[in-house]
N, C-alpha and C. Protein backbone atom coordinates (compact mmCIF):
# COMPACT_ATOMS: atom_id res chain seq x y z
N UNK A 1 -278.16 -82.02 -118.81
CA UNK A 1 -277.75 -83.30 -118.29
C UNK A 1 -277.80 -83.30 -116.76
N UNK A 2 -277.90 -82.24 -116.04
CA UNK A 2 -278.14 -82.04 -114.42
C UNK A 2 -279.12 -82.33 -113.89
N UNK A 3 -280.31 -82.81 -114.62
CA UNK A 3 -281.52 -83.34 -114.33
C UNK A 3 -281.08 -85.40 -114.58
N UNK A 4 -280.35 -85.48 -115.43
CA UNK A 4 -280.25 -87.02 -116.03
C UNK A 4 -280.28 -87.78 -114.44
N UNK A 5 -280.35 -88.98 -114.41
CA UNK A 5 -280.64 -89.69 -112.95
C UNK A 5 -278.87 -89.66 -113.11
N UNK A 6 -278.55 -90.62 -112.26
CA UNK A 6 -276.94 -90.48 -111.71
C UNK A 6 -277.24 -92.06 -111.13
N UNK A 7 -275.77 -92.50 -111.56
CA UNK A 7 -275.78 -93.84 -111.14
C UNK A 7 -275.57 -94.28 -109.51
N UNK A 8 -275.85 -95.19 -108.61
CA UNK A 8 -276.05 -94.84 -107.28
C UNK A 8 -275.96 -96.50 -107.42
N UNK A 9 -275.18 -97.05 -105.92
CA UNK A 9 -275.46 -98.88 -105.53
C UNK A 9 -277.19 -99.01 -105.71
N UNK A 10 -276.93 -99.96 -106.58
CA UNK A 10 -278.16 -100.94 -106.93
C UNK A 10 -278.92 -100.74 -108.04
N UNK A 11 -278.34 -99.64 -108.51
CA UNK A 11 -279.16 -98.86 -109.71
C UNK A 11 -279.04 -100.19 -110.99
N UNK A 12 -280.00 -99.28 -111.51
CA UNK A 12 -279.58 -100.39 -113.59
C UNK A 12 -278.99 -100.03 -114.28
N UNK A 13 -278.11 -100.09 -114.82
CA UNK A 13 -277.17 -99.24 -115.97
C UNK A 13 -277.23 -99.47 -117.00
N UNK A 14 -277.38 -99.44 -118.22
CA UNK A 14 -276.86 -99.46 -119.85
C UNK A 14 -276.18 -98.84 -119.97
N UNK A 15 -275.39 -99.39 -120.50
CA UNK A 15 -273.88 -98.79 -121.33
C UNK A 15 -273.13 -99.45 -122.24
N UNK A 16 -272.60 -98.75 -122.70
CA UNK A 16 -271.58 -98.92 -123.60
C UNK A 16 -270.28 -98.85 -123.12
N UNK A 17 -269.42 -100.14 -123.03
CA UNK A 17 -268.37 -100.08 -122.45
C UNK A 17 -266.96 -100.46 -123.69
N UNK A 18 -265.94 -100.18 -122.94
CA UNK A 18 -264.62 -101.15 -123.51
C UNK A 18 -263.67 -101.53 -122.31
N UNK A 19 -263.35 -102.60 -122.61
CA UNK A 19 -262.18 -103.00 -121.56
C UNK A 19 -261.00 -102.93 -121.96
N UNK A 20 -260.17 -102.70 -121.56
CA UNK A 20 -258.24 -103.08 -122.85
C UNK A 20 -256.87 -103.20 -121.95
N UNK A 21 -256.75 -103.88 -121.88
CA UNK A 21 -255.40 -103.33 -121.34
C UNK A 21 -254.59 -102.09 -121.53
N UNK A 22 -253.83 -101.66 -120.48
CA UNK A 22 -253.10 -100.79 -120.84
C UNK A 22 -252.31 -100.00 -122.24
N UNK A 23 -251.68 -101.23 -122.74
CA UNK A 23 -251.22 -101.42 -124.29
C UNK A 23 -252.31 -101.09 -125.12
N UNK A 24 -253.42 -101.43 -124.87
CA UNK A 24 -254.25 -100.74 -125.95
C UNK A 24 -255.09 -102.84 -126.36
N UNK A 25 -254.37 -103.47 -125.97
CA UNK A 25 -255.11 -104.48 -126.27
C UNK A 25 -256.59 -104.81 -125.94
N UNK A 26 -257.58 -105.07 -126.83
CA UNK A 26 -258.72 -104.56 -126.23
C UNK A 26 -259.28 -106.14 -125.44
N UNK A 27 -260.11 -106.20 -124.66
CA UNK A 27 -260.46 -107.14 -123.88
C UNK A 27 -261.97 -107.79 -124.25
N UNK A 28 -262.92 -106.36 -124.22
CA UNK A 28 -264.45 -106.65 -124.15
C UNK A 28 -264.83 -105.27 -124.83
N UNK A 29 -265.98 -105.24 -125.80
CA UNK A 29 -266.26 -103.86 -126.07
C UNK A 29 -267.65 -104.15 -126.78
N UNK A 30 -268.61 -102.88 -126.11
CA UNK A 30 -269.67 -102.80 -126.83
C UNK A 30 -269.76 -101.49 -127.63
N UNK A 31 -268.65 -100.55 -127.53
CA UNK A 31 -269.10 -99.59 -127.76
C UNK A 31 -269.36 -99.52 -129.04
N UNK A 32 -268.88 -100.08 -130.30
CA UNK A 32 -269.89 -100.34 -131.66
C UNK A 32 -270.84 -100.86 -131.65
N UNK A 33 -271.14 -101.54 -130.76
CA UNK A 33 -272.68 -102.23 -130.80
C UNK A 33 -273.96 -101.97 -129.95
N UNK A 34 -274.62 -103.18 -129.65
CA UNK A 34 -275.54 -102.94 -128.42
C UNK A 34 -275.22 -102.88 -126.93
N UNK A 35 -275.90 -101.65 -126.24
CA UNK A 35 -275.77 -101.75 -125.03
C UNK A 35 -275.37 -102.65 -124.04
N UNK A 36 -275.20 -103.18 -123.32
CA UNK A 36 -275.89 -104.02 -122.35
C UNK A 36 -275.64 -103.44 -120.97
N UNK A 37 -276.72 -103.77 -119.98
CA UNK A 37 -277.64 -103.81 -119.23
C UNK A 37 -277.06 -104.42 -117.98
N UNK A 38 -276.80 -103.72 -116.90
CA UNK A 38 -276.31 -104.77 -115.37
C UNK A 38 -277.00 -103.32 -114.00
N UNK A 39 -277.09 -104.81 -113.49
CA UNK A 39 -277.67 -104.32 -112.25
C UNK A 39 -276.47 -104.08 -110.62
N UNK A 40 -276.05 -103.03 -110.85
CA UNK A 40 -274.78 -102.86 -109.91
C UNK A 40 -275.32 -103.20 -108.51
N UNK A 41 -273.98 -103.66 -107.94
CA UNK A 41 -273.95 -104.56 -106.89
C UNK A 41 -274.73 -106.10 -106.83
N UNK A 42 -275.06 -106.36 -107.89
CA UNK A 42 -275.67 -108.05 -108.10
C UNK A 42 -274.60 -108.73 -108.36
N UNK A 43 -273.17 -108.43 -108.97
CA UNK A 43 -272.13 -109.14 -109.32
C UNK A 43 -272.14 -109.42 -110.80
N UNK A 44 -272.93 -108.49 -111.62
CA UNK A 44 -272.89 -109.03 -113.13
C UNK A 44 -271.89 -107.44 -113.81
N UNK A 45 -271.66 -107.19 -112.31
CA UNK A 45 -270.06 -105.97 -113.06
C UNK A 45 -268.98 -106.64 -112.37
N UNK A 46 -268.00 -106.35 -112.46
CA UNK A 46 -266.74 -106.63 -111.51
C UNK A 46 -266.71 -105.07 -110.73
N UNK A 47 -266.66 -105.19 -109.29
CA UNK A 47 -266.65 -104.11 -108.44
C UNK A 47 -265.92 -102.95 -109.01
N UNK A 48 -264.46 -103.30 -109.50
CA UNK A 48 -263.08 -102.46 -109.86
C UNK A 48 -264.09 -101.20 -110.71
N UNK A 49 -265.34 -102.18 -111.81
CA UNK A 49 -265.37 -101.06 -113.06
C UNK A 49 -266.83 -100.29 -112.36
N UNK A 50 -267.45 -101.35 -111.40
CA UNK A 50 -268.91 -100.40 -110.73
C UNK A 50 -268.48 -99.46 -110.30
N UNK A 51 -267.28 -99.72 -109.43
CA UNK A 51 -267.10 -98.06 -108.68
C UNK A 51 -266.94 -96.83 -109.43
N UNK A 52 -266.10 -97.15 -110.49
CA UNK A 52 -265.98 -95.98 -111.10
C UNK A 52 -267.52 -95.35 -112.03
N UNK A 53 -268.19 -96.23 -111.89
CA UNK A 53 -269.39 -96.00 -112.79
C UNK A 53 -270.54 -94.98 -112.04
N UNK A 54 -270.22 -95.20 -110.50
CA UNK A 54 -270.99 -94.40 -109.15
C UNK A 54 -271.02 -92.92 -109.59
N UNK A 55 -272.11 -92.21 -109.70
CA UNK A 55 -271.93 -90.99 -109.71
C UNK A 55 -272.39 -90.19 -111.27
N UNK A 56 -272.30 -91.11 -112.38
CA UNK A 56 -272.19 -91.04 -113.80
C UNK A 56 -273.59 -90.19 -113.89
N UNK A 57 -273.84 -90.08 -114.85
CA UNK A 57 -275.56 -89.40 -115.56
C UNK A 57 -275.38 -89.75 -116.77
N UNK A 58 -276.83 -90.58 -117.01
CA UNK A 58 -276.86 -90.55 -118.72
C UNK A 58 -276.47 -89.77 -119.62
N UNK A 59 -275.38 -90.43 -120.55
CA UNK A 59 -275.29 -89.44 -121.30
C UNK A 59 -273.60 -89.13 -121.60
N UNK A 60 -273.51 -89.52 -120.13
CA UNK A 60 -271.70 -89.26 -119.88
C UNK A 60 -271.04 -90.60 -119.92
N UNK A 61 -269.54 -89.73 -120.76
CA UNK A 61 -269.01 -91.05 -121.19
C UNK A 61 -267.68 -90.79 -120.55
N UNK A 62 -266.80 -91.81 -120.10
CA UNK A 62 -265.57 -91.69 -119.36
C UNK A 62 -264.55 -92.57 -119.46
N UNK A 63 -263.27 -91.91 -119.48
CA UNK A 63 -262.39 -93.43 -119.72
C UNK A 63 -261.56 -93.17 -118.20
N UNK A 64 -261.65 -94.53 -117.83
CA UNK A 64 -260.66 -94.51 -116.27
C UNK A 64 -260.01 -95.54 -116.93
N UNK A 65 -258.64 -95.05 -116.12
CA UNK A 65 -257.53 -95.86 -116.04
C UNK A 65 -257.06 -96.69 -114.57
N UNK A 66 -257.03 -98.02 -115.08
CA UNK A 66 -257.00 -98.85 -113.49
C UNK A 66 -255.93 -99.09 -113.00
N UNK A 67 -255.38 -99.40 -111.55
CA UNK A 67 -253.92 -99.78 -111.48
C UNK A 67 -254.22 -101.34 -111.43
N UNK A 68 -252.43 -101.47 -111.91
CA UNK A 68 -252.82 -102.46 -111.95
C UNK A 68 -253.13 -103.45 -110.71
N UNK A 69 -253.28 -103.07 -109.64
CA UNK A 69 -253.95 -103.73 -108.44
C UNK A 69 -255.79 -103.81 -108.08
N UNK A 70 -256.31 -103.31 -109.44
CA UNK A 70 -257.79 -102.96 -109.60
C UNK A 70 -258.46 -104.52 -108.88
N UNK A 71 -257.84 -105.63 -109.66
CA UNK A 71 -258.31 -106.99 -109.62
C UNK A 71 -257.56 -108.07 -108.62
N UNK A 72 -256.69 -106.89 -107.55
CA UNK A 72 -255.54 -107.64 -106.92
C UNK A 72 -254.37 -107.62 -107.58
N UNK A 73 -253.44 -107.90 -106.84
CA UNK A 73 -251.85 -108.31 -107.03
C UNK A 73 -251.93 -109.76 -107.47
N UNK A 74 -250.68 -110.06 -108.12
CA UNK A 74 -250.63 -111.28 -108.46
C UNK A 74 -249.93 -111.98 -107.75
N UNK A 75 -250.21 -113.05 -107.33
CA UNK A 75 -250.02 -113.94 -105.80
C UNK A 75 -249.41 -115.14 -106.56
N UNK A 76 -247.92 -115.50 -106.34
CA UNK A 76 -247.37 -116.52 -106.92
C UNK A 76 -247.44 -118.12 -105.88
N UNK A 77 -248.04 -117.77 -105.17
CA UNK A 77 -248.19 -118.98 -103.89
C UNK A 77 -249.85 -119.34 -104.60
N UNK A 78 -250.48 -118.62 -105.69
CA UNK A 78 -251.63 -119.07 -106.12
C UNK A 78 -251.25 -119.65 -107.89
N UNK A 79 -250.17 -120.05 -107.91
CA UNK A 79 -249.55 -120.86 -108.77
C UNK A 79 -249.32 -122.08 -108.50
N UNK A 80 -250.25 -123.29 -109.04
CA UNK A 80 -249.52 -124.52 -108.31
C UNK A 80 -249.28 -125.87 -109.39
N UNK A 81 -248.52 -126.27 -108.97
CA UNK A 81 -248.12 -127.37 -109.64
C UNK A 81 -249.15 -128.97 -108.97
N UNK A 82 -249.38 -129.74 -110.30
CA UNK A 82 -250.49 -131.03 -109.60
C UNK A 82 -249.82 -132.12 -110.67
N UNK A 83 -249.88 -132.88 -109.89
CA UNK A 83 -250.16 -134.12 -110.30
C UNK A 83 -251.26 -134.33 -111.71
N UNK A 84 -250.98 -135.20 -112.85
CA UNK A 84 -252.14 -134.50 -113.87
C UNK A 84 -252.94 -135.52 -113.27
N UNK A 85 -252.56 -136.57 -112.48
CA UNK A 85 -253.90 -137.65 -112.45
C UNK A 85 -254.49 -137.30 -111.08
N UNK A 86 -254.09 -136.19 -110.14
CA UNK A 86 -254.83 -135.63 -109.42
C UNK A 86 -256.12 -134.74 -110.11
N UNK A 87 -255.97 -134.14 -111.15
CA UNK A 87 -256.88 -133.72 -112.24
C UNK A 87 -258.18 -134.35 -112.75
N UNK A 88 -259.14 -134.45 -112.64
CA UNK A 88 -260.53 -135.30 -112.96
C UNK A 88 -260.37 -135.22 -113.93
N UNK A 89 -260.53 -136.70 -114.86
CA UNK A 89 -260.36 -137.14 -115.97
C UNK A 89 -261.05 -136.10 -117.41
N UNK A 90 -262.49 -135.88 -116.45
CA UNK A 90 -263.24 -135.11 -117.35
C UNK A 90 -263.01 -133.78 -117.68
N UNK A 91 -261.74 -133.45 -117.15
CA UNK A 91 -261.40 -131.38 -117.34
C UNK A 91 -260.42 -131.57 -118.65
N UNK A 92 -260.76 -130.81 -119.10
CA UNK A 92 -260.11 -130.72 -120.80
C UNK A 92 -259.02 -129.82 -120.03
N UNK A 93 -258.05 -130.26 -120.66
CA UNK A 93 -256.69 -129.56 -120.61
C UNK A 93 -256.37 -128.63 -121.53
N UNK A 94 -255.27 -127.73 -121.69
CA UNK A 94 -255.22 -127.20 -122.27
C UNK A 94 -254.09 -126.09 -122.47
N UNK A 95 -253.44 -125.58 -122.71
CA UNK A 95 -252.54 -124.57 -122.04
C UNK A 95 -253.55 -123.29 -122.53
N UNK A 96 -253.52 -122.62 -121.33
CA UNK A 96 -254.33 -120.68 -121.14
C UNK A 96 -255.88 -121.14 -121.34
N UNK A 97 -256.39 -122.58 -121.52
CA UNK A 97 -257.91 -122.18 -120.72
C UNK A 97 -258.17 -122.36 -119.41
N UNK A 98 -259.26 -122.02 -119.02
CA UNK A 98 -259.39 -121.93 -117.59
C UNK A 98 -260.61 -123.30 -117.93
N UNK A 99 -260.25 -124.01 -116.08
CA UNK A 99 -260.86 -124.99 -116.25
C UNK A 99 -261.74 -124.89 -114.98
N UNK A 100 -262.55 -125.79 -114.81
CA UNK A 100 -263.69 -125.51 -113.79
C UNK A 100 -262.91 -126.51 -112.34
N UNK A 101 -262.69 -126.25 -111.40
CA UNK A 101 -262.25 -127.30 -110.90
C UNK A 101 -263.24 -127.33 -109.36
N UNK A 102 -263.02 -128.62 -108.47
CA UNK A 102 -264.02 -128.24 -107.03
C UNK A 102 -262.81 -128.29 -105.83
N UNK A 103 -263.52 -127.52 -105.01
CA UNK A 103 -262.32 -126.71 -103.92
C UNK A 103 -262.43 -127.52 -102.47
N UNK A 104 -261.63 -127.13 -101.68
CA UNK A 104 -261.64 -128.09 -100.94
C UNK A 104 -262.92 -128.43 -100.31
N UNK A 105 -263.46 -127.38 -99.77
CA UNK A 105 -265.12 -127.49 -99.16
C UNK A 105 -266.20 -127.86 -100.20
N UNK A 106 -265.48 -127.81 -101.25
CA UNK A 106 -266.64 -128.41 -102.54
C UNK A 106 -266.95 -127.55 -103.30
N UNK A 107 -266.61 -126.15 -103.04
CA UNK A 107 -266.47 -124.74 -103.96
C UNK A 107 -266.57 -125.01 -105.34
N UNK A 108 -266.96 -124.60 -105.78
CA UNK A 108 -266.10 -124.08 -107.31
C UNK A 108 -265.30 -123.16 -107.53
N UNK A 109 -264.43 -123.65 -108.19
CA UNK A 109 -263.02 -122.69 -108.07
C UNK A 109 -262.23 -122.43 -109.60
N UNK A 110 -262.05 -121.80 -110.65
CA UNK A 110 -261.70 -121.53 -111.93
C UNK A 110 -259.97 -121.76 -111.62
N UNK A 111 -259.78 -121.92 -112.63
CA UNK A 111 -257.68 -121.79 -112.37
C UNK A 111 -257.48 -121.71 -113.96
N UNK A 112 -256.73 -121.15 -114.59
CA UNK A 112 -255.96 -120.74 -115.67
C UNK A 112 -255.05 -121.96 -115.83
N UNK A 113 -254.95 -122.67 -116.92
CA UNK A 113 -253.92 -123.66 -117.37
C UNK A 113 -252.75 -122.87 -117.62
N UNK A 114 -251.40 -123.00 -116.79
CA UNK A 114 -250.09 -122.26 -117.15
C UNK A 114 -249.20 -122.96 -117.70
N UNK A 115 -249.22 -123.94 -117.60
CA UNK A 115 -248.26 -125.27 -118.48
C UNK A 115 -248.90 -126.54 -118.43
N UNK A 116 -247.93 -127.72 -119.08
CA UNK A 116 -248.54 -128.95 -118.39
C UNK A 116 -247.70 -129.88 -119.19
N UNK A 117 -246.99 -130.85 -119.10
CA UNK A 117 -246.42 -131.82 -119.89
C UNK A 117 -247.31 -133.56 -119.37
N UNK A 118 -246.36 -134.21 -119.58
CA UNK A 118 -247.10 -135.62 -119.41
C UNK A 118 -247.34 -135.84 -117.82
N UNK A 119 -247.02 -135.31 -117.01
CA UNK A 119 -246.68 -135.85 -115.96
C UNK A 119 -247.44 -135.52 -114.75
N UNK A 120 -247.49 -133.84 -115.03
CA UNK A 120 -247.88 -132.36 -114.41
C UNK A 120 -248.53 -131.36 -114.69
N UNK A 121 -249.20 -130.73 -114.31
CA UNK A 121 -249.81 -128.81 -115.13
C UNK A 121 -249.72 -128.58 -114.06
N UNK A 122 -249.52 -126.87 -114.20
CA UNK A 122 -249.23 -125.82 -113.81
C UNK A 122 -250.64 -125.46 -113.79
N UNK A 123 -251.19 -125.27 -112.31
CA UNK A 123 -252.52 -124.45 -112.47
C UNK A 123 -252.36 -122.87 -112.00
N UNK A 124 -253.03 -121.90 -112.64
CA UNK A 124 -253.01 -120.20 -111.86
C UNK A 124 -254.14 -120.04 -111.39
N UNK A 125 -254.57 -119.53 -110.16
CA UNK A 125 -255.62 -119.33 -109.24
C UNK A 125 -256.19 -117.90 -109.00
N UNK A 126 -255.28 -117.09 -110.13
CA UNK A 126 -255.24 -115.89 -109.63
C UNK A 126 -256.28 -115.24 -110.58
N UNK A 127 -257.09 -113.76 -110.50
CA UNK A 127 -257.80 -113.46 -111.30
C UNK A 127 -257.34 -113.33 -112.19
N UNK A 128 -257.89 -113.28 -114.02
CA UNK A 128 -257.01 -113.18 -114.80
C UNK A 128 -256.29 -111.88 -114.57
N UNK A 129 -257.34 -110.65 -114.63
CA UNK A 129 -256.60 -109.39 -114.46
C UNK A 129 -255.69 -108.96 -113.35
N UNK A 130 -255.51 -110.02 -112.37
CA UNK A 130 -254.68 -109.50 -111.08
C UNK A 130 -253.47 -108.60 -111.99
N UNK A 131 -252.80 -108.18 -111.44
CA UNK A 131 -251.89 -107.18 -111.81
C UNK A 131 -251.42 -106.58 -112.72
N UNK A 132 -252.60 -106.42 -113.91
CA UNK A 132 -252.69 -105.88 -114.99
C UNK A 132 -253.09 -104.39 -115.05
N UNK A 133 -252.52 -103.70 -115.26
CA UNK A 133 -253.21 -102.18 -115.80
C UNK A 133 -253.92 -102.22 -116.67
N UNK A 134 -255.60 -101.51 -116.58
CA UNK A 134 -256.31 -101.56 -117.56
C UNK A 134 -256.76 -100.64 -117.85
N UNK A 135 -257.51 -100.12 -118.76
CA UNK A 135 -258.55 -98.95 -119.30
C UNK A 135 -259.45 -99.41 -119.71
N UNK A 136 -260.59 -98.51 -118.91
CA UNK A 136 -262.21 -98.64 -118.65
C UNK A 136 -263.12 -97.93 -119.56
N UNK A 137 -263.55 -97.76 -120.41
CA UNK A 137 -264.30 -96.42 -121.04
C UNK A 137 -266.03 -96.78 -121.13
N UNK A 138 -266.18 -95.91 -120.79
CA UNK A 138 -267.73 -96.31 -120.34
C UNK A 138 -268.84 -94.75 -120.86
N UNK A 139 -269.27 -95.66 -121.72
CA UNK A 139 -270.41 -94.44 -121.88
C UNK A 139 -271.96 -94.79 -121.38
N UNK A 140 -272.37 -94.13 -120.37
CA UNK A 140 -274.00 -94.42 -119.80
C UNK A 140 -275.16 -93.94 -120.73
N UNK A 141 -275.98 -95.13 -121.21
CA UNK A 141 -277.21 -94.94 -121.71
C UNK A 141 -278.59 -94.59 -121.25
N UNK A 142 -278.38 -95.59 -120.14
CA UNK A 142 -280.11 -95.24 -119.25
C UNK A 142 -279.18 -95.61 -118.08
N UNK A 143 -280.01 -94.69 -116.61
CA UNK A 143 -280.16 -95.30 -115.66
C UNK A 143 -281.53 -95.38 -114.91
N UNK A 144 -281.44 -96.43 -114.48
CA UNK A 144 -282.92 -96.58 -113.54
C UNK A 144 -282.32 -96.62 -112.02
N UNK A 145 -282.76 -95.63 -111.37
CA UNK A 145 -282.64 -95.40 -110.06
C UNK A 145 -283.10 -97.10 -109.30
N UNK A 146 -282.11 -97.49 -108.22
CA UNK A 146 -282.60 -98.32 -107.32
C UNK A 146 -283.91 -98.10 -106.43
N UNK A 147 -284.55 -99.41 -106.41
CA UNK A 147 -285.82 -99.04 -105.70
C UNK A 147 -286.08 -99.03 -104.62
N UNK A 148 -287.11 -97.86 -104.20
CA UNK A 148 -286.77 -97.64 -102.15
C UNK A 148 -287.18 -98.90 -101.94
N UNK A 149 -286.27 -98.56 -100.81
CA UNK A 149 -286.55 -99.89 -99.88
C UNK A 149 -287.71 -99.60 -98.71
């Protein structure tokens, strides 16, 4: 396995992953199934789980454990209360889905439904995982070295 390539910024990865919370609740998992395929540092990993992936060789499989500050702290000033008819008619409500909303500069911006009665919702701004402890397990299938520049 000292010959296998080693994962490095920009590389391609396959793997087999699981996500779970701490508790054991599981989040995302391929590891019964098919691979899939991301190109680190493009943004189709979340940084928290690329880093730990730096360094790997096909072949090797690993479980990291995250704090729970992997995805940030959870920021209660990114809890806010609205008006529901400040809300665009067209966002499905909901309590715990996340809705698409536009930001002040015109962003797009996600928020977590935390409550909502007739009047009001509770929007959360925060990542879902902010201050969650998680476990990472990652087994590497292929890597393709990044290409010189």
């Amino acid at each position: 396995m000292s010959d296998a390539p080693r994962v490095a910024a920009g590389s391609l990865v396959t793997l087999r992953y699981r996500l779970a919370f701490a508790d054991g609740r599981e989040l995302v998992s391929t590891l019964g199934g098919n691979p899939a395929t991301f190109q680190l540092g493009a943004g189709e990993l979340a940084p928290p789980l690329e880093e730990r992936l730096i360094g790997l060789a096909a072949g090797e499989r690993r479980v990291f454990e995250l704090p729970p500050d992997a995805f940030g702290a959870r920021a209660p000033d990114l809890v806010r209360r609205a008006r529901r008819s400040d809300v665009p008619a067209d966002v499905p409500l909901a309590v715990g889905a996340v809705v698409d909303l536009v930001g002040p500069q015109g962003q797009p911006i996600a928020a977590r439904v935390a409550a909502m009665d007739d009047l009001a919702v509770t929007l959360d701004f925060n990542h879902p995982l902010a201050g969650r402890a998680l476990v990472f397990e990652a087994e590497v299938v292929a890597v393709l070295p990044p290409a010189a520049a």
